[in-house]
N, C-alpha and C. Protein backbone atom coordinates (compact mmCIF):
# COMPACT_ATOMS: atom_id res chain seq x y z
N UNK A 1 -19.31 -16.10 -56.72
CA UNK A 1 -18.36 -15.35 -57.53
C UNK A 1 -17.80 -14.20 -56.71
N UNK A 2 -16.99 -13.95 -57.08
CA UNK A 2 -15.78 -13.04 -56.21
C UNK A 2 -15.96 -11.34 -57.14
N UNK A 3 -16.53 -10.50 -56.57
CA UNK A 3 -16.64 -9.22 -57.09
C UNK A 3 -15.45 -8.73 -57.44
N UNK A 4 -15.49 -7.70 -58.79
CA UNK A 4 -14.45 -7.27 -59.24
C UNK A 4 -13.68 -6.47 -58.50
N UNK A 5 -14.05 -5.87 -57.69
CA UNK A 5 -13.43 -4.87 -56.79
C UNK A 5 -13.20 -5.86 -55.28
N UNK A 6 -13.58 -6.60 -55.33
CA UNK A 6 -13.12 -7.34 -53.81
C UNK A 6 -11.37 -7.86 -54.49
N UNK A 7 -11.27 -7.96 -55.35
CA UNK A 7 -10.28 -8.77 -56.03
C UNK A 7 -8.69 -7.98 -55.75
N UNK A 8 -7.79 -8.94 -55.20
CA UNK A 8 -6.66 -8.16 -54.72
C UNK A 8 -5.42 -8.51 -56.38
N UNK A 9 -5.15 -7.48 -57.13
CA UNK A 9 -4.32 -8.46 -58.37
C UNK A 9 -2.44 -7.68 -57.27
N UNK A 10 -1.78 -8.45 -57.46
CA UNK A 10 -0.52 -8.49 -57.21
C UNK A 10 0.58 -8.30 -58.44
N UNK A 11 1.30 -7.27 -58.32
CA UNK A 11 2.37 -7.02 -59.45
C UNK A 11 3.91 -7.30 -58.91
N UNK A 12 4.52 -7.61 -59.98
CA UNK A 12 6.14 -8.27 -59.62
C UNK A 12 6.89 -7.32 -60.84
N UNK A 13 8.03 -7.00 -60.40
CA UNK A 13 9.11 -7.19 -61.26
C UNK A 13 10.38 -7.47 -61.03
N UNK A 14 11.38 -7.26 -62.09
CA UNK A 14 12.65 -7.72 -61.80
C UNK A 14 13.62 -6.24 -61.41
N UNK A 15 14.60 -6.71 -60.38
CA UNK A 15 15.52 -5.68 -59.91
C UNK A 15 16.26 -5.48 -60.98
N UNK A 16 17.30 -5.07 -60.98
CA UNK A 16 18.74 -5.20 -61.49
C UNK A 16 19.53 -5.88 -61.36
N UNK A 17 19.35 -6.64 -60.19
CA UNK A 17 20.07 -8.30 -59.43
C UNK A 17 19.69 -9.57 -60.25
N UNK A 18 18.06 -8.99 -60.85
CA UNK A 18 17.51 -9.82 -61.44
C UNK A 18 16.47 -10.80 -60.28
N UNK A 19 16.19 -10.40 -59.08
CA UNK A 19 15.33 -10.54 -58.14
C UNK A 19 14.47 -10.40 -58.36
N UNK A 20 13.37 -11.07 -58.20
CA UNK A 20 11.73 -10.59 -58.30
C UNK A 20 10.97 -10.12 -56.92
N UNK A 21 10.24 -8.96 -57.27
CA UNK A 21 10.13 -7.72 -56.01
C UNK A 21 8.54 -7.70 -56.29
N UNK A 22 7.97 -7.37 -55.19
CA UNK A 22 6.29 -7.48 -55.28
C UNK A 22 6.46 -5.69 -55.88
N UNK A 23 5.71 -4.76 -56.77
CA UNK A 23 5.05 -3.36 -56.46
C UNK A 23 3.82 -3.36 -56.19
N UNK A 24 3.43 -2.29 -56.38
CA UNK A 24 2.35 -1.83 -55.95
C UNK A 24 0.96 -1.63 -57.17
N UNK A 25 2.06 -1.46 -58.13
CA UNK A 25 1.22 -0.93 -59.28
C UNK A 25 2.01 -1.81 -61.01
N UNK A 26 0.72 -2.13 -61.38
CA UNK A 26 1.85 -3.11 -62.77
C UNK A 26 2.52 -1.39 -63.35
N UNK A 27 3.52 -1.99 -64.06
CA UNK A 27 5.01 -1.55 -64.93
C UNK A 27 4.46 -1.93 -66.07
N UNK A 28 5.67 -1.43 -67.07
CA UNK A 28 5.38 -1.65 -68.26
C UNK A 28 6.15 -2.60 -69.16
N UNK A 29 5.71 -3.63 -69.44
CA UNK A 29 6.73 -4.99 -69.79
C UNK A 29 7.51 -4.64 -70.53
N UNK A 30 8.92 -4.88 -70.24
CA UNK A 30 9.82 -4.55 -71.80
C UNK A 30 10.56 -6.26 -72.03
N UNK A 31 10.47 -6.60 -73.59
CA UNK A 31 10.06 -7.90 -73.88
C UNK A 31 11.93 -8.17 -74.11
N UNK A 32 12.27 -9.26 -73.32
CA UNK A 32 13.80 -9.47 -73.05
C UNK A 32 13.90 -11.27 -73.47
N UNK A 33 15.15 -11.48 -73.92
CA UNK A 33 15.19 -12.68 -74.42
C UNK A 33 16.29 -13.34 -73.41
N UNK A 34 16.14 -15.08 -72.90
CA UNK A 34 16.92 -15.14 -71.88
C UNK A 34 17.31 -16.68 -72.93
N UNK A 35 18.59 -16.70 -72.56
CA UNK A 35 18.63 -18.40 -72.68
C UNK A 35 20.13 -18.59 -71.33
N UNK A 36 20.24 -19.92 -71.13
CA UNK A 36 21.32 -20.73 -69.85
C UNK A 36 22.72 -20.51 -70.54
N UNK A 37 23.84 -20.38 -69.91
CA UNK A 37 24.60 -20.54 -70.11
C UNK A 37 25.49 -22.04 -69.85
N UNK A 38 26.48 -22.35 -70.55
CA UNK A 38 26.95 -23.38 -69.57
C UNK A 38 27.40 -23.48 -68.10
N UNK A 39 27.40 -22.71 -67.43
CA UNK A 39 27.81 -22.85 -66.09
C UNK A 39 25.86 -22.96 -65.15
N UNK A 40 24.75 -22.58 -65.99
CA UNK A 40 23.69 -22.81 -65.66
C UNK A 40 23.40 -20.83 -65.24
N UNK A 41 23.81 -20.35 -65.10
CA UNK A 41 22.91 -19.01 -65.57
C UNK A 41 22.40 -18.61 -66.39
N UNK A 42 21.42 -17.94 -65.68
CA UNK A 42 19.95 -16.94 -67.09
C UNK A 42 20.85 -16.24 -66.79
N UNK A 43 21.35 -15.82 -67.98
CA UNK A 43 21.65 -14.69 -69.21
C UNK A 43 21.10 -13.92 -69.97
N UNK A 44 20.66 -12.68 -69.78
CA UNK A 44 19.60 -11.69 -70.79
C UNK A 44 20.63 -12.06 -72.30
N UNK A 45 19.81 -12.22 -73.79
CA UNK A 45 20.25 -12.31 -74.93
C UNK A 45 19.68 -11.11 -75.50
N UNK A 46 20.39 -10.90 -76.79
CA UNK A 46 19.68 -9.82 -77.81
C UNK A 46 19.73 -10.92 -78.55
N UNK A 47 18.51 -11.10 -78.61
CA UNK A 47 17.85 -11.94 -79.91
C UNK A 47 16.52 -11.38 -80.95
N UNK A 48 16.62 -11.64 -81.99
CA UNK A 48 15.58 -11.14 -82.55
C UNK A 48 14.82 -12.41 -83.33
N UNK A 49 13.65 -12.63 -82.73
CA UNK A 49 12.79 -13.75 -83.01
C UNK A 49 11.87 -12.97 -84.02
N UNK A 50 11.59 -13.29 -85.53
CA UNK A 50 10.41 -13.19 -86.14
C UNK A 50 9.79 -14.32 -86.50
N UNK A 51 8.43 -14.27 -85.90
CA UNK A 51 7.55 -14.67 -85.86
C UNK A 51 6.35 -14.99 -87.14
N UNK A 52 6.94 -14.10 -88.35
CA UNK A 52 6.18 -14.06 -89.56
C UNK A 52 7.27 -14.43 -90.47
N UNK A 53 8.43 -14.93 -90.34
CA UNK A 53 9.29 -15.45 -91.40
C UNK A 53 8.66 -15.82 -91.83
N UNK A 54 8.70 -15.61 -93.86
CA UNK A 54 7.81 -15.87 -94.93
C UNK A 54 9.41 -17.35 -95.78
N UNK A 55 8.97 -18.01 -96.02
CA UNK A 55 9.82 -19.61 -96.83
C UNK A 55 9.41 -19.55 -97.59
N UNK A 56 10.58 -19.02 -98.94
CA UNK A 56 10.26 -19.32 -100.35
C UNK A 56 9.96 -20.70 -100.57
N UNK A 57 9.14 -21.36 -101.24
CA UNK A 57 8.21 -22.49 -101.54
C UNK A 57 7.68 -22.32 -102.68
N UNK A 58 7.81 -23.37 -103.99
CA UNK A 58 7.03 -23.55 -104.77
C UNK A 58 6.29 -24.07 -104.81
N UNK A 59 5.25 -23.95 -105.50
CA UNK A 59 3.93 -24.87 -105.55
C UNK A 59 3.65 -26.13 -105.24
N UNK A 60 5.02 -27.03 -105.58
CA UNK A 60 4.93 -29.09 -106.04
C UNK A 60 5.26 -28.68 -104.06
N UNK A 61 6.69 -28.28 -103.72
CA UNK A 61 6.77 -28.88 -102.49
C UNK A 61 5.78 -28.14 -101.52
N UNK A 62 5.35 -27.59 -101.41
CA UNK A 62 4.12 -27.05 -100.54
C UNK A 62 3.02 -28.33 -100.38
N UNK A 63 2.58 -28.45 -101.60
CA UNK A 63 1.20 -29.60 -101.47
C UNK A 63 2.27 -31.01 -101.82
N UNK A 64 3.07 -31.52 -101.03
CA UNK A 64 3.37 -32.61 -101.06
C UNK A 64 2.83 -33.53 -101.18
N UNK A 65 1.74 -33.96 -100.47
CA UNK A 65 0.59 -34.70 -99.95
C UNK A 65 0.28 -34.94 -101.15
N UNK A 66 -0.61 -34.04 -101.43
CA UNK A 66 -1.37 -34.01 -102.85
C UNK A 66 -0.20 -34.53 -104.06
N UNK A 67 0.63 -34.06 -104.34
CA UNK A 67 1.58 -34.82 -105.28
C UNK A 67 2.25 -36.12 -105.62
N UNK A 68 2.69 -36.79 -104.00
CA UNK A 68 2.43 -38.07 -103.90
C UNK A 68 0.81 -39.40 -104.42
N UNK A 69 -0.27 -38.68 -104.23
CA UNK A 69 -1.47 -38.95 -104.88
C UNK A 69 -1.43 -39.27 -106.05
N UNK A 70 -0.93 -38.16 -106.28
CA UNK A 70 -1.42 -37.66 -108.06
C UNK A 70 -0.32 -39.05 -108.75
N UNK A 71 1.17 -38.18 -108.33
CA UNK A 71 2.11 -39.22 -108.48
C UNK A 71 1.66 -40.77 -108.44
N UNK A 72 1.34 -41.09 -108.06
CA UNK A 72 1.08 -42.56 -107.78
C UNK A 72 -0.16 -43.35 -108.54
N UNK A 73 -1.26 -42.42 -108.80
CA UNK A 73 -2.49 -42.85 -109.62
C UNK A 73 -2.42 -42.53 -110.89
N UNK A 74 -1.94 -41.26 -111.61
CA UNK A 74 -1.80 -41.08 -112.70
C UNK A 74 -1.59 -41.72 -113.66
N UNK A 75 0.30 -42.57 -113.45
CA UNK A 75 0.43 -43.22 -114.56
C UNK A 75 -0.36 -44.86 -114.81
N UNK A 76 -0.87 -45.11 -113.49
CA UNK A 76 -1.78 -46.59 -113.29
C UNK A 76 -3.20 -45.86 -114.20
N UNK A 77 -3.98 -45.07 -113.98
CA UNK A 77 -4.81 -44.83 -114.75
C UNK A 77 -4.72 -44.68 -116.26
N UNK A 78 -3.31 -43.80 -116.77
CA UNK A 78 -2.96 -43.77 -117.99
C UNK A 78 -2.71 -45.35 -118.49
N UNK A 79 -1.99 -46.01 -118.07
CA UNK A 79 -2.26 -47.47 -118.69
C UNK A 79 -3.34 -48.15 -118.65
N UNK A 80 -4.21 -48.41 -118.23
CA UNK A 80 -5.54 -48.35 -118.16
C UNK A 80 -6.46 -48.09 -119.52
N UNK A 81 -6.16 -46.77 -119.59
CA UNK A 81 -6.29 -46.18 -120.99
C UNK A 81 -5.72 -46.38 -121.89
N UNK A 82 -4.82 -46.54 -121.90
CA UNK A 82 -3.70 -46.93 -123.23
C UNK A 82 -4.10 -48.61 -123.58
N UNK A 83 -4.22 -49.06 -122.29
CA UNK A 83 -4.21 -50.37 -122.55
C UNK A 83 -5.85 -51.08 -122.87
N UNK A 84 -6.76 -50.59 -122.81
CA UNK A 84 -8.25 -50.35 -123.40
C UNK A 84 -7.95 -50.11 -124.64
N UNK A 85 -7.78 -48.81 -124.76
CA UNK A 85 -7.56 -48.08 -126.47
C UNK A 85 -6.91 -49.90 -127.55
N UNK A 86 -6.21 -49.80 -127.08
CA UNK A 86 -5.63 -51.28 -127.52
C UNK A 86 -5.97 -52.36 -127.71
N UNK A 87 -6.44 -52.77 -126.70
CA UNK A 87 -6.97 -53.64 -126.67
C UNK A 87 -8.42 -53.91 -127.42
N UNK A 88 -9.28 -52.75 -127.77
CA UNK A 88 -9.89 -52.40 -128.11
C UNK A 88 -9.72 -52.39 -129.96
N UNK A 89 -8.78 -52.19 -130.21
CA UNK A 89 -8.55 -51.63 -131.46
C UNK A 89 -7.99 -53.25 -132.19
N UNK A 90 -7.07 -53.95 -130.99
CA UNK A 90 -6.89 -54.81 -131.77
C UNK A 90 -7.00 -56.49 -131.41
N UNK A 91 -8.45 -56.35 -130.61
CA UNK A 91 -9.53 -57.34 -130.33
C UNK A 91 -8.61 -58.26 -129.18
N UNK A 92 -8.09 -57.74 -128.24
CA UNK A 92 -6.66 -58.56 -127.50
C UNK A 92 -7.80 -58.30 -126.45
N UNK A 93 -8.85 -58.70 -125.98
CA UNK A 93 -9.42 -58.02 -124.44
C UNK A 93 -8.13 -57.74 -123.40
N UNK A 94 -7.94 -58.97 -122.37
CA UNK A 94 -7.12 -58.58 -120.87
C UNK A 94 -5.10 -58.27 -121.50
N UNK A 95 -5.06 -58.84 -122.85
CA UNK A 95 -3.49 -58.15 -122.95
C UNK A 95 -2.96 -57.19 -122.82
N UNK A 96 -3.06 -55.57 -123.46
CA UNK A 96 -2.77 -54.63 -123.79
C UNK A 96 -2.48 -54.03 -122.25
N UNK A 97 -4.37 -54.64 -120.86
CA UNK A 97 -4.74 -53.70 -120.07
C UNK A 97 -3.69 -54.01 -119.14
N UNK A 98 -3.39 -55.78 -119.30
CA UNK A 98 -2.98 -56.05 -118.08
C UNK A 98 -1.62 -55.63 -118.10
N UNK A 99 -0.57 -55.46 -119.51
CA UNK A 99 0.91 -54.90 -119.29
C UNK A 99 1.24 -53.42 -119.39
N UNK A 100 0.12 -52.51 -119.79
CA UNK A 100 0.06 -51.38 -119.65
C UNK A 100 -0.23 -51.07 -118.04
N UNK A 101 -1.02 -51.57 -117.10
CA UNK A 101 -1.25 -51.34 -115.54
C UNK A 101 0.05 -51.68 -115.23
N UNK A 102 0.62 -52.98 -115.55
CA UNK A 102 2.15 -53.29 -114.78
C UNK A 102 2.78 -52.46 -115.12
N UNK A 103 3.27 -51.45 -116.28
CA UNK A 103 3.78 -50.21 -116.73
C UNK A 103 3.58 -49.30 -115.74
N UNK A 104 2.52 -48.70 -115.51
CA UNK A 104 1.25 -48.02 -114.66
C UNK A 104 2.30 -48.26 -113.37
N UNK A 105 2.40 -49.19 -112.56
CA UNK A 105 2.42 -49.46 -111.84
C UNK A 105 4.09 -49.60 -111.29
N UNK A 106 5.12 -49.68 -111.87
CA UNK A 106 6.26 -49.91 -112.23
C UNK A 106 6.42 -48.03 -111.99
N UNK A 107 6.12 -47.16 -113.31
CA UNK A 107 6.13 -45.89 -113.14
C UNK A 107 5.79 -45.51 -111.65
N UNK A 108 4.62 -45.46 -111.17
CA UNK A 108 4.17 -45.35 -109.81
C UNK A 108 5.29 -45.47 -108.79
N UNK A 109 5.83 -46.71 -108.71
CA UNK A 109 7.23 -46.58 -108.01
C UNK A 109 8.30 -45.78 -107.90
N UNK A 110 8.73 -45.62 -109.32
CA UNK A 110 9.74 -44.67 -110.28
C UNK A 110 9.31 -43.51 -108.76
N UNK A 111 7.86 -42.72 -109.47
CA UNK A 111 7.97 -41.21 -109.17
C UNK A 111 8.05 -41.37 -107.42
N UNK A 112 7.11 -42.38 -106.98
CA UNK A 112 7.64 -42.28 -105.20
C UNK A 112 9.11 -42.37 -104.96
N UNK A 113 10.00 -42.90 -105.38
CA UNK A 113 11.16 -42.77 -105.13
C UNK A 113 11.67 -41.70 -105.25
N UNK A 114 11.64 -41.39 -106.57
CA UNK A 114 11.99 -39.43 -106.90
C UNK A 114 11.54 -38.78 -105.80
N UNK A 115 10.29 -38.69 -105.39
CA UNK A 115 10.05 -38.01 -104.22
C UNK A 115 10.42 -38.23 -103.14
N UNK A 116 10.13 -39.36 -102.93
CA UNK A 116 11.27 -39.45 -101.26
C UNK A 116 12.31 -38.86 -101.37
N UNK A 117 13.35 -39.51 -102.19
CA UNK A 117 14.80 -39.27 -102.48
C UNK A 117 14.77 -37.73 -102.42
């Protein structure tokens, strides 16, 4: 390992030409924004970059993810239920379940589209 004091650190800055010059001693950074021009020169910009821009967002589009889920299982489970309750009540076993899921399932589509779209 290389001792802290054996250690040579080297400082640069920029002229006014915009040259980079060795000193002796670091400077004090002042924070400058560059972008090309079309002819291909760096160009100093005044730009002001924030970094903490806050995006109004409501709740549904934030957790997208999660809404597509929900979207998609909900109304298949609610027929399910509807179609039990029913079936149940009026001794039909697989009728009620099986066109209430295709309901279920039909809806399911519906809301993914809404959301994509």
């Amino acid at each position: 390992m290389v001792e802290a004091d054996k250690m040579k650190h080297n400082y640069f800055e920029i002229d006014e030409r915009g040259d980079l010059k060795e000193t002796a001693e670091a400077v004090k950074v002042k924070h400058s924004f560059f972008e090309v021009d079309k002819q291909g020169n760096l160009i100093e910009t005044t730009q002001n970059i924030n970094k903490n821009k806050k995006t109004n967002k409501d709740f549904l589009s934030e957790y997208i993810n999660i809404n597509v889920g929900y979207s998609l299982v909900t109304p298949i489970l609610i027929g399910v239920v509807i179609g039990l309750l029913l079936d149940n009540k009026f001794n039909s076993k697989p009728f009620f379940t099986v066109i209430f899921i295709f309901l279920g399932m039909i809806s399911s589509l519906y809301n993914l589209y809404k959301i994509i779209k």
